[in-house]
C-alpha atoms as a PDB file:
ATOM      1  CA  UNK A   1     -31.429  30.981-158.179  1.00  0.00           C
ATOM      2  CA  UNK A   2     -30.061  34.088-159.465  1.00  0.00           C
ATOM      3  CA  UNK A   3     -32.837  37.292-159.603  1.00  0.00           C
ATOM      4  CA  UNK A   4     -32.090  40.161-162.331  1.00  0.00           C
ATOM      5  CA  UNK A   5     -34.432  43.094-162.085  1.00  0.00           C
ATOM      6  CA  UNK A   6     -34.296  45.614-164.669  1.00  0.00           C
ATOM      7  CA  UNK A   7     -35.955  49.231-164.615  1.00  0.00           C
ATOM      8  CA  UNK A   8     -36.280  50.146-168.627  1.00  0.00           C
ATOM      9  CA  UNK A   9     -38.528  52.380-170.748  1.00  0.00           C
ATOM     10  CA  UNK A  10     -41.148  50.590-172.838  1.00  0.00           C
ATOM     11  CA  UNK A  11     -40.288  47.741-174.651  1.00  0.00           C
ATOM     12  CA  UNK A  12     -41.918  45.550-177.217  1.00  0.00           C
ATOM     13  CA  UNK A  13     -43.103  41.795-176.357  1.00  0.00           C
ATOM     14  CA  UNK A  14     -39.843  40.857-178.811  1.00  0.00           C
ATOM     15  CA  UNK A  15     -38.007  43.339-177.090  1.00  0.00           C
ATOM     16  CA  UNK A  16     -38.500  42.083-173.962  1.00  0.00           C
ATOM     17  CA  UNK A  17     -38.274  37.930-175.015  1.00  0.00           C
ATOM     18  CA  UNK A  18     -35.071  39.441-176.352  1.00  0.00           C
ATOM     19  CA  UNK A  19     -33.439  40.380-173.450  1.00  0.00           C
ATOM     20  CA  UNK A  20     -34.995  37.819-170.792  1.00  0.00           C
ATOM     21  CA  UNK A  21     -32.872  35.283-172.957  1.00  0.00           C
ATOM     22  CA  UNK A  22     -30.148  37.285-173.684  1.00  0.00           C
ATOM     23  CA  UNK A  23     -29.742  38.097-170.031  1.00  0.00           C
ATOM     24  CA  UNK A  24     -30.028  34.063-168.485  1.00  0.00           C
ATOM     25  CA  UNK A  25     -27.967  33.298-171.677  1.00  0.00           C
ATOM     26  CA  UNK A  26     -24.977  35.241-170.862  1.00  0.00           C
ATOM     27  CA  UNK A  27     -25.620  35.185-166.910  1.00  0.00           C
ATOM     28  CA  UNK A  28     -25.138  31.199-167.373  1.00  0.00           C
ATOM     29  CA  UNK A  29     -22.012  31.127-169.016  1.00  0.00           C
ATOM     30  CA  UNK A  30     -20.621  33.718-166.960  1.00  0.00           C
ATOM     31  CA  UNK A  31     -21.602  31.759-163.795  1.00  0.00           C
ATOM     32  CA  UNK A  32     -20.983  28.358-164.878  1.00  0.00           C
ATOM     33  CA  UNK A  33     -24.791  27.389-164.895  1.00  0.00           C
ATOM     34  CA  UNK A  34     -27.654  27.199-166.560  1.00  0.00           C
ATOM     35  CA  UNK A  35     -29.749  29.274-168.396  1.00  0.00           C
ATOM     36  CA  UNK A  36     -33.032  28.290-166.749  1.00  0.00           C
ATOM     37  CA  UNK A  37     -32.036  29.030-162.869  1.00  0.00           C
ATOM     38  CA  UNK A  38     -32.585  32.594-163.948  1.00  0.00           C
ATOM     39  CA  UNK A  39     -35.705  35.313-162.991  1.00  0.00           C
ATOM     40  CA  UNK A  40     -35.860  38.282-164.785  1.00  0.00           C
ATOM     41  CA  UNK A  41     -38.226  41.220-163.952  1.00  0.00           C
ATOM     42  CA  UNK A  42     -38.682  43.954-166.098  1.00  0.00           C
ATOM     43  CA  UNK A  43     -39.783  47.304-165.012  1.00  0.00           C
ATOM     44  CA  UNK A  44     -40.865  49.455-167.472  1.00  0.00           C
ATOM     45  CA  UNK A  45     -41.009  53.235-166.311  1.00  0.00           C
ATOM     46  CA  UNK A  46     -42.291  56.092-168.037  1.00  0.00           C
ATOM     47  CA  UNK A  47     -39.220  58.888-167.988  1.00  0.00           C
ATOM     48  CA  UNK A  48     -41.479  61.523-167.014  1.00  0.00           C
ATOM     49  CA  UNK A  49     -41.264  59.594-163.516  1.00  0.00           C
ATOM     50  CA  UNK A  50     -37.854  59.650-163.305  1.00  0.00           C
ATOM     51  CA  UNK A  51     -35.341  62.572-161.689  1.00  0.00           C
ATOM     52  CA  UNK A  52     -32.126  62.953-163.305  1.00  0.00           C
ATOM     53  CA  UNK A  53     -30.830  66.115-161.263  1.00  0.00           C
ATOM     54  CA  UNK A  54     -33.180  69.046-161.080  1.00  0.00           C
ATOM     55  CA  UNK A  55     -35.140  67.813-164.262  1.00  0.00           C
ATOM     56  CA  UNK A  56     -37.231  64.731-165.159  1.00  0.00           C
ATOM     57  CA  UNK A  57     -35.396  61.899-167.416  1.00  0.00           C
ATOM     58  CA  UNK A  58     -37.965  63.147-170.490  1.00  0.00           C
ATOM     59  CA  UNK A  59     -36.808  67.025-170.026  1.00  0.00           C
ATOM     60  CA  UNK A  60     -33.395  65.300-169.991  1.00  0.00           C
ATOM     61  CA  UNK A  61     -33.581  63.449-173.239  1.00  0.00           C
ATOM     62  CA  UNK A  62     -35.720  65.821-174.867  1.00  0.00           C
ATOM     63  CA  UNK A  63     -32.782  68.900-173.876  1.00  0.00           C
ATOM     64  CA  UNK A  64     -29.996  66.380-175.841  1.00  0.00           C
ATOM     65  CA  UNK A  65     -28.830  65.068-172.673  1.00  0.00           C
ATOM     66  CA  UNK A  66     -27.970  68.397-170.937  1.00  0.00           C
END
């Protein structure tokens, strides 16, 4: 059974439902079978816990990206 983990920033219950099926959706056709073999984790991290370089992903975002 095919695992998909995904690290994300907060999403909504929709949000999430959204992408679960999106993701076994599209990973089924791709692979030639179905849907419901899938597992999907989300984990949603806050960007302050994040490095990108010598900043944290929020300094990042907040600076435009630079």
């Amino acid at each position: 059974m095919p695992v998909i983990t995904m690290y994300a920033p907060k999403m909504s219950d929709d949000q999430k439902k959204e992408i679960v099926k999106a993701f076994a959706e599209n990973g089924g056709r791709i692979l030639g079978i179905s849907p419901e073999a899938f597992n999907t984790t989300i984990f949603e991290i806050d960007p302050q816990n994040v490095g990108h370089g010598t900043q944290t992903l929020d300094e990042f975002l907040k600076n435009g990206g630079k």
